[in-house]
C-alpha atoms as a PDB file:
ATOM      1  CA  UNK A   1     -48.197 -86.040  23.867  1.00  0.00           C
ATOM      2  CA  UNK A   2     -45.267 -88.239  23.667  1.00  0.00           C
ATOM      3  CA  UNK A   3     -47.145 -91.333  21.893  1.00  0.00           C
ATOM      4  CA  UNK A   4     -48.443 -88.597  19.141  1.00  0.00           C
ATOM      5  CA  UNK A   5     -44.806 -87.842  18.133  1.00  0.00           C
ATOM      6  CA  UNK A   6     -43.589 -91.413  18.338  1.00  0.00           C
ATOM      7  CA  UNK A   7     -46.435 -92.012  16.294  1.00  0.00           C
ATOM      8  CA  UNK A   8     -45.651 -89.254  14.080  1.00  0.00           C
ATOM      9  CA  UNK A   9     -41.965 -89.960  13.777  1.00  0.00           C
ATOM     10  CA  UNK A  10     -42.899 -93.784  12.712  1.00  0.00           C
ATOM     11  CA  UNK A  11     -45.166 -92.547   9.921  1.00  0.00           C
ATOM     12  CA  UNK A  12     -42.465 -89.904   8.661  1.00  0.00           C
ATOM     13  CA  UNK A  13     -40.167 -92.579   8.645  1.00  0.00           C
ATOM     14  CA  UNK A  14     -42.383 -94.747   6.844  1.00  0.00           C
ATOM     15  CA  UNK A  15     -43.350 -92.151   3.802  1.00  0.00           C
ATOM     16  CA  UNK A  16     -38.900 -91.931   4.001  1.00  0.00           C
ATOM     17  CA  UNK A  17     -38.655 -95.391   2.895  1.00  0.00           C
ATOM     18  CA  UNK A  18     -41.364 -95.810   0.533  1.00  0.00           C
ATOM     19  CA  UNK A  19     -40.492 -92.900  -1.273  1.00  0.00           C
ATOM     20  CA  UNK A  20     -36.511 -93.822  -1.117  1.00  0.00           C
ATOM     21  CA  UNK A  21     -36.113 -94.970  -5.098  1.00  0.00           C
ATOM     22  CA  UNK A  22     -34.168 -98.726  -4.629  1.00  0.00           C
ATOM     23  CA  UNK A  23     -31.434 -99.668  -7.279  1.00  0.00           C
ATOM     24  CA  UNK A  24     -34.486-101.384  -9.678  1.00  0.00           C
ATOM     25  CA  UNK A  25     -35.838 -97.870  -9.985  1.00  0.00           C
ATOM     26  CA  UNK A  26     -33.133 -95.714 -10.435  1.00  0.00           C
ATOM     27  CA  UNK A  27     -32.996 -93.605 -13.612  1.00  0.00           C
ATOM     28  CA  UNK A  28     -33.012 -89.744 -15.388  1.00  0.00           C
ATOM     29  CA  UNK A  29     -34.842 -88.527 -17.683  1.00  0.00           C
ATOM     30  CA  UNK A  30     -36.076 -85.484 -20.304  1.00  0.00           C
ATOM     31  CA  UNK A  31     -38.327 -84.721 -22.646  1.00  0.00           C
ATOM     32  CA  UNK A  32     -38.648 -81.705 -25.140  1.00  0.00           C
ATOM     33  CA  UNK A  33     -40.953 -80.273 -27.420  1.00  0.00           C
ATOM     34  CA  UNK A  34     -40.051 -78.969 -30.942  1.00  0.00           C
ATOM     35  CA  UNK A  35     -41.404 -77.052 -33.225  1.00  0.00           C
ATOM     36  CA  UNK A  36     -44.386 -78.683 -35.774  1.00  0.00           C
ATOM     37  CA  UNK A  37     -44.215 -78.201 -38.934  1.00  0.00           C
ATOM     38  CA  UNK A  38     -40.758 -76.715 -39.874  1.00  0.00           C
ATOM     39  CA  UNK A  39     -39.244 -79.471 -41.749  1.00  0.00           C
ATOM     40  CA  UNK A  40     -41.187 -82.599 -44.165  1.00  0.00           C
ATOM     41  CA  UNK A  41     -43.776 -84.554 -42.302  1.00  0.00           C
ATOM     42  CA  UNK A  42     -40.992 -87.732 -42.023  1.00  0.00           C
ATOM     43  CA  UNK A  43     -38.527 -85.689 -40.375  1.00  0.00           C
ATOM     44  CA  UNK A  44     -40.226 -83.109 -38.103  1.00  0.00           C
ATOM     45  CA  UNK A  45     -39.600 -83.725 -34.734  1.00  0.00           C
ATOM     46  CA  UNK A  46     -42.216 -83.116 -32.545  1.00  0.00           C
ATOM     47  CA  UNK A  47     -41.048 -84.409 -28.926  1.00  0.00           C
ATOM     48  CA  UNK A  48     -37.885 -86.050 -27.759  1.00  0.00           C
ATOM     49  CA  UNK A  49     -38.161 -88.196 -24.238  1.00  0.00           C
ATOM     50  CA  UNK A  50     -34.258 -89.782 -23.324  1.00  0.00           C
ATOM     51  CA  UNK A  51     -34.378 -91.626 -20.213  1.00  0.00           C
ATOM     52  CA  UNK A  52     -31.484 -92.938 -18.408  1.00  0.00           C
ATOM     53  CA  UNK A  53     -31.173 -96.218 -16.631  1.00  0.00           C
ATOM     54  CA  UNK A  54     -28.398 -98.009 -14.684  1.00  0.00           C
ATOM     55  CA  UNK A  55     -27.513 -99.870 -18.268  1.00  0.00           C
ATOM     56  CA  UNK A  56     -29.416 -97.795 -21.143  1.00  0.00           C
ATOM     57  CA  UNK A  57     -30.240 -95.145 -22.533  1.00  0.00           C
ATOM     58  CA  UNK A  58     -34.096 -94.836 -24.434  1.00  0.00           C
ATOM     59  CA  UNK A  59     -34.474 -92.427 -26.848  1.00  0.00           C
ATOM     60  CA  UNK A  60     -38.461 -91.602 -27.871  1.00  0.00           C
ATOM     61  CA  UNK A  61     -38.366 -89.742 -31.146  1.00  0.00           C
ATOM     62  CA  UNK A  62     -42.117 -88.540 -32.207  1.00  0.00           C
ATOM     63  CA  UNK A  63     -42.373 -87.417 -35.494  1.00  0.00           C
ATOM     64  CA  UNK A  64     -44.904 -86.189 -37.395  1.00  0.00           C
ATOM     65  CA  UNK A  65     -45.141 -89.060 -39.604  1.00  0.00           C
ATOM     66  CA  UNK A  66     -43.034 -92.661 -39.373  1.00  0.00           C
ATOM     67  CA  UNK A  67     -42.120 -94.700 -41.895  1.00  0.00           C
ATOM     68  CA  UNK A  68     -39.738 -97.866 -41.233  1.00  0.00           C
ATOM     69  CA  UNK A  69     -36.819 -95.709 -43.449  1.00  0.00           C
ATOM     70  CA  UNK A  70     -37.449 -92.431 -41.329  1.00  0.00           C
ATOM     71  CA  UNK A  71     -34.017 -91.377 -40.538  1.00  0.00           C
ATOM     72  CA  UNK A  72     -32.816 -90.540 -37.332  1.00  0.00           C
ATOM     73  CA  UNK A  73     -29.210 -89.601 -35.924  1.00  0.00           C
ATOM     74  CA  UNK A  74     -28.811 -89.121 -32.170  1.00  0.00           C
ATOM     75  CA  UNK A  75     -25.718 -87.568 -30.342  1.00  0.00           C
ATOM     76  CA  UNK A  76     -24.042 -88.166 -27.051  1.00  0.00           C
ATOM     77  CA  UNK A  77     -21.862 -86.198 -24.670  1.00  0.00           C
ATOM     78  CA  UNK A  78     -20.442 -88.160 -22.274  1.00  0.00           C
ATOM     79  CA  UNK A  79     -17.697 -85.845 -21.167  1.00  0.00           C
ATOM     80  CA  UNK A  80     -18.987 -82.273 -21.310  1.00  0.00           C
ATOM     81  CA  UNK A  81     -16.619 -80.385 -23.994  1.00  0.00           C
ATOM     82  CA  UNK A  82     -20.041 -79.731 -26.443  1.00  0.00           C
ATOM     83  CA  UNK A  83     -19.016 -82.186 -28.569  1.00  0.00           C
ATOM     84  CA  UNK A  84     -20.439 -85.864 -29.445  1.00  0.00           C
ATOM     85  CA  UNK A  85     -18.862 -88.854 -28.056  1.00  0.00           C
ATOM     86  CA  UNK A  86     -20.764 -90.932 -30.149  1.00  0.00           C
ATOM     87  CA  UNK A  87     -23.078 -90.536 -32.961  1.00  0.00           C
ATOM     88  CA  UNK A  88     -26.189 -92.797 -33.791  1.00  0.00           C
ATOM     89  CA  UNK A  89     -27.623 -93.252 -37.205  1.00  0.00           C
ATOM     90  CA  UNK A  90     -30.785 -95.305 -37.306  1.00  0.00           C
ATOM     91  CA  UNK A  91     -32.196 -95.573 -41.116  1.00  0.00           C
ATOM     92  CA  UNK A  92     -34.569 -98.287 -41.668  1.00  0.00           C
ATOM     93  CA  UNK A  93     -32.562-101.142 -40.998  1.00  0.00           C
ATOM     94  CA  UNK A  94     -29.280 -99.783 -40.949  1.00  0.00           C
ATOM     95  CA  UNK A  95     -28.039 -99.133 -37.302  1.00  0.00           C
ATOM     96  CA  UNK A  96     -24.584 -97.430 -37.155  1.00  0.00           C
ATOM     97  CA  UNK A  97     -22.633 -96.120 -34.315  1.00  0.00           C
ATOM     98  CA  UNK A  98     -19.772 -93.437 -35.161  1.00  0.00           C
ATOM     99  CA  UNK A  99     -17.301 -92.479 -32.263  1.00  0.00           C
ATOM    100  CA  UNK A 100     -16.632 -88.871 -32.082  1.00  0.00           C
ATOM    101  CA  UNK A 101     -17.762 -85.642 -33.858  1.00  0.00           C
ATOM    102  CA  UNK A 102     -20.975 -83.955 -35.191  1.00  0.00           C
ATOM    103  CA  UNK A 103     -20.332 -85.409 -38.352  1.00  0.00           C
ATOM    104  CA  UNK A 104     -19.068 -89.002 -37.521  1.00  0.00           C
ATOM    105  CA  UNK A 105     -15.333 -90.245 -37.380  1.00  0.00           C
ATOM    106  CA  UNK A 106     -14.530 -93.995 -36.729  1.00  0.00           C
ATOM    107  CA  UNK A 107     -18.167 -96.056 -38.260  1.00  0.00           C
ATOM    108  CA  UNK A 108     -18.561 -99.776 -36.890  1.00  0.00           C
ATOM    109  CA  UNK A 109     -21.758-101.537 -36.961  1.00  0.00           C
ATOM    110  CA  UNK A 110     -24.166-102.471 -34.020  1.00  0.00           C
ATOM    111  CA  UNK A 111     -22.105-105.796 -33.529  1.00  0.00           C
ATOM    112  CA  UNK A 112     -21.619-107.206 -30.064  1.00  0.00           C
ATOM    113  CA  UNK A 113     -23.694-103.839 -28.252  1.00  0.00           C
ATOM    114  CA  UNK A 114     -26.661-105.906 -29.619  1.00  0.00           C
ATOM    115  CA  UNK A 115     -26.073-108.599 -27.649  1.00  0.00           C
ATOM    116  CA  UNK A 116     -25.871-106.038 -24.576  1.00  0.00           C
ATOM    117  CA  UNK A 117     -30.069-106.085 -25.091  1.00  0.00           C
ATOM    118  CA  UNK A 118     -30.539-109.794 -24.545  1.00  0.00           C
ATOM    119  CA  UNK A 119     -31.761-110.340 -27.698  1.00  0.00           C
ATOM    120  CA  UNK A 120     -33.988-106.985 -27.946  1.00  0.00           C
ATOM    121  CA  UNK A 121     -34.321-104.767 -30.888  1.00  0.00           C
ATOM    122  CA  UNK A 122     -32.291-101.663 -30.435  1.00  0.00           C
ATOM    123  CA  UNK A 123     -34.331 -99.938 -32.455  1.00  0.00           C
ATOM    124  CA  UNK A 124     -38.684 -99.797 -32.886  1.00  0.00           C
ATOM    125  CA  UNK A 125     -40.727 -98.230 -34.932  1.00  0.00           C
ATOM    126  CA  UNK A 126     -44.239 -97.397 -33.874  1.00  0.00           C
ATOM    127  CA  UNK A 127     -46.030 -96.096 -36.711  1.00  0.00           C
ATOM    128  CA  UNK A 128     -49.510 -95.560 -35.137  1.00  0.00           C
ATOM    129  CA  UNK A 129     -47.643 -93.365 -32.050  1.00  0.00           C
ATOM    130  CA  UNK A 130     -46.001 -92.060 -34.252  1.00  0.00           C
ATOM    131  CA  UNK A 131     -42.387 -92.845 -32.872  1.00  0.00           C
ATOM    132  CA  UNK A 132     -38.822 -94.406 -32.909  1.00  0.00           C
ATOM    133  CA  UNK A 133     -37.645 -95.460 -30.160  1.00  0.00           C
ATOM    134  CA  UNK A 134     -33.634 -96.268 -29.820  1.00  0.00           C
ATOM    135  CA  UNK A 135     -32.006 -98.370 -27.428  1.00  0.00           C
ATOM    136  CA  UNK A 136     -28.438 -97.643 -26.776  1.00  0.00           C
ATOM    137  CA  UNK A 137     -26.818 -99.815 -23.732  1.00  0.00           C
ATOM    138  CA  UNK A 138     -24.406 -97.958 -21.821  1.00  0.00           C
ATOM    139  CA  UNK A 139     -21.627-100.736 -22.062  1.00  0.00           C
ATOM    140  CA  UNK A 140     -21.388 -99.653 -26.080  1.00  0.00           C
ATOM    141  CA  UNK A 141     -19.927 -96.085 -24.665  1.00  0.00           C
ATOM    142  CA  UNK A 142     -17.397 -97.633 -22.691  1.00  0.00           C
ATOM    143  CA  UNK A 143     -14.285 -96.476 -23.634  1.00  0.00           C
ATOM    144  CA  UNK A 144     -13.108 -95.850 -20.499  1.00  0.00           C
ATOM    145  CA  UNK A 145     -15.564 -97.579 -18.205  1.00  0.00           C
ATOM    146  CA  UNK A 146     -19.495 -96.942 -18.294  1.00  0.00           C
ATOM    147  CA  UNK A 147     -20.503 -93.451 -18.308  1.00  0.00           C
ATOM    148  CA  UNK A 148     -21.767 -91.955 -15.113  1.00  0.00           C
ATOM    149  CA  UNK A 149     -23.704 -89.270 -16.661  1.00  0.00           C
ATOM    150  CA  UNK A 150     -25.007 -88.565 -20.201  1.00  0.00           C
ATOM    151  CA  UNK A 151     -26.545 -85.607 -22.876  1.00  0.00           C
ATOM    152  CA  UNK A 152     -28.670 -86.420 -25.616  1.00  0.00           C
ATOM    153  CA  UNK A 153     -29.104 -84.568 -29.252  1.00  0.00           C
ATOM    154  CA  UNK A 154     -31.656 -85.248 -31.647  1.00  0.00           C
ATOM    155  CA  UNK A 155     -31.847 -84.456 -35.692  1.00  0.00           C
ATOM    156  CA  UNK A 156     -34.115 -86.447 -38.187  1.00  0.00           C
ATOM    157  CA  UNK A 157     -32.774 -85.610 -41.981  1.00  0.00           C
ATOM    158  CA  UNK A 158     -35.344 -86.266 -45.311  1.00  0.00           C
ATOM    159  CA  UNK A 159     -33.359 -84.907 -48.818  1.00  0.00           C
ATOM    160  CA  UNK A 160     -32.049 -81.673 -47.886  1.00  0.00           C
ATOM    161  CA  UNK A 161     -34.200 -80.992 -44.586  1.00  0.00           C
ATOM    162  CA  UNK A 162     -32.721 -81.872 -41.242  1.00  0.00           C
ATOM    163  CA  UNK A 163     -35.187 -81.021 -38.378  1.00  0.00           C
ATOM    164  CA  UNK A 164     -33.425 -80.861 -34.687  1.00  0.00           C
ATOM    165  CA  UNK A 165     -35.247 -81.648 -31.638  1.00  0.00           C
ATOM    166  CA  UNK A 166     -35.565 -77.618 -30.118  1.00  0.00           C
ATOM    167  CA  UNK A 167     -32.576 -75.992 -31.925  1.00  0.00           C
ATOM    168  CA  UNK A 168     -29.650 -77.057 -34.258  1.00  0.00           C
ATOM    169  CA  UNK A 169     -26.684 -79.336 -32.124  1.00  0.00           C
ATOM    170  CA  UNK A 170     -29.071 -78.469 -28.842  1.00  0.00           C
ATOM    171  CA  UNK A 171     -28.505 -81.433 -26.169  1.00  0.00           C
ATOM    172  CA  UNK A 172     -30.932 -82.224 -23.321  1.00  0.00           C
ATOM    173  CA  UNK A 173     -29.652 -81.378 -19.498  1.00  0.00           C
ATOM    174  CA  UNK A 174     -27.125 -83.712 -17.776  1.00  0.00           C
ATOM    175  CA  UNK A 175     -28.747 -87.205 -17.356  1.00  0.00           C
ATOM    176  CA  UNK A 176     -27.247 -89.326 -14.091  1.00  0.00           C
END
């Protein structure tokens, strides 16, 4: 009887330590489904996936169609009052962060957070998957040091129609 629970104790600890995630593997994430169909084919959201690493955050924007111009504006909390931190606008080539506010406030361009990618494209578009994908490092947010934790909203605008990933100025859970 004793060997069988040594034995068991070594495999217990063994399923501990291979299911233990190590630094590499650490990271968040959520996806959401919206609504098809309620807003023009190159701005109707159909599934938003954010994940959150140790130095990113990736943004997976389906749409019902993509074009290279489809535009996309993502928001982020990063200190849990409801409002944006930091604002995203992705249009075709144009990249531009905005600190603070649903509608903007201070505009800069991409710049030097680039470089934070190691020569990666912030942004892809994947026409046949029918996604953008957005690459925001962490280090851009760092106002006051790299933020521990992180919400995501979604809204993709064509003429009049803005389409938001599950409901107007909704963000995705807490993302550590």
């Amino acid at each position: 009887m004793r060997i069988r629970s040594i034995v068991s104790t070594i495999v217990a600890a063994g399923f501990l330590v291979t299911a233990a995630p190590t630094a590499a593997q650490a990271s968040d994430y959520f996806w959401m489904k919206d609504r098809v169909g309620d807003a023009r084919a190159t701005s109707d959201i159909t599934r938003v996936k954010v994940t959150k690493t140790d130095s990113l955050v990736i943004t997976k924007i389906s749409l019902r169609k993509v074009k290279r111009s489809s535009p996309v504006e993502l928001y982020y909390d990063t200190k849990g009052d409801g409002r944006p931190d930091y604002r995203v606008r992705i249009k075709g080539s144009e990249q531009i962060v905005s600190e603070h506010g649903w509608k903007g406030g201070s505009t800069y361009q991409w710049g030097g957070c680039l470089n934070e990618l190691g020569g990666q494209r912030a942004v892809s578009y994947q026409t046949k998957a029918k996604t953008i994908t957005v690459k925001t490092p962490l280090e851009c947010m760092a106002e006051t040091g790299t933020p521990t934790k992180i919400r995501v909203a979604a809204s993709a605008k064509s003429g009049s129609t803005r389409d938001w990933a599950y409901a107007k100025r909704h963000y995705t859970r807490w993302l550590r």
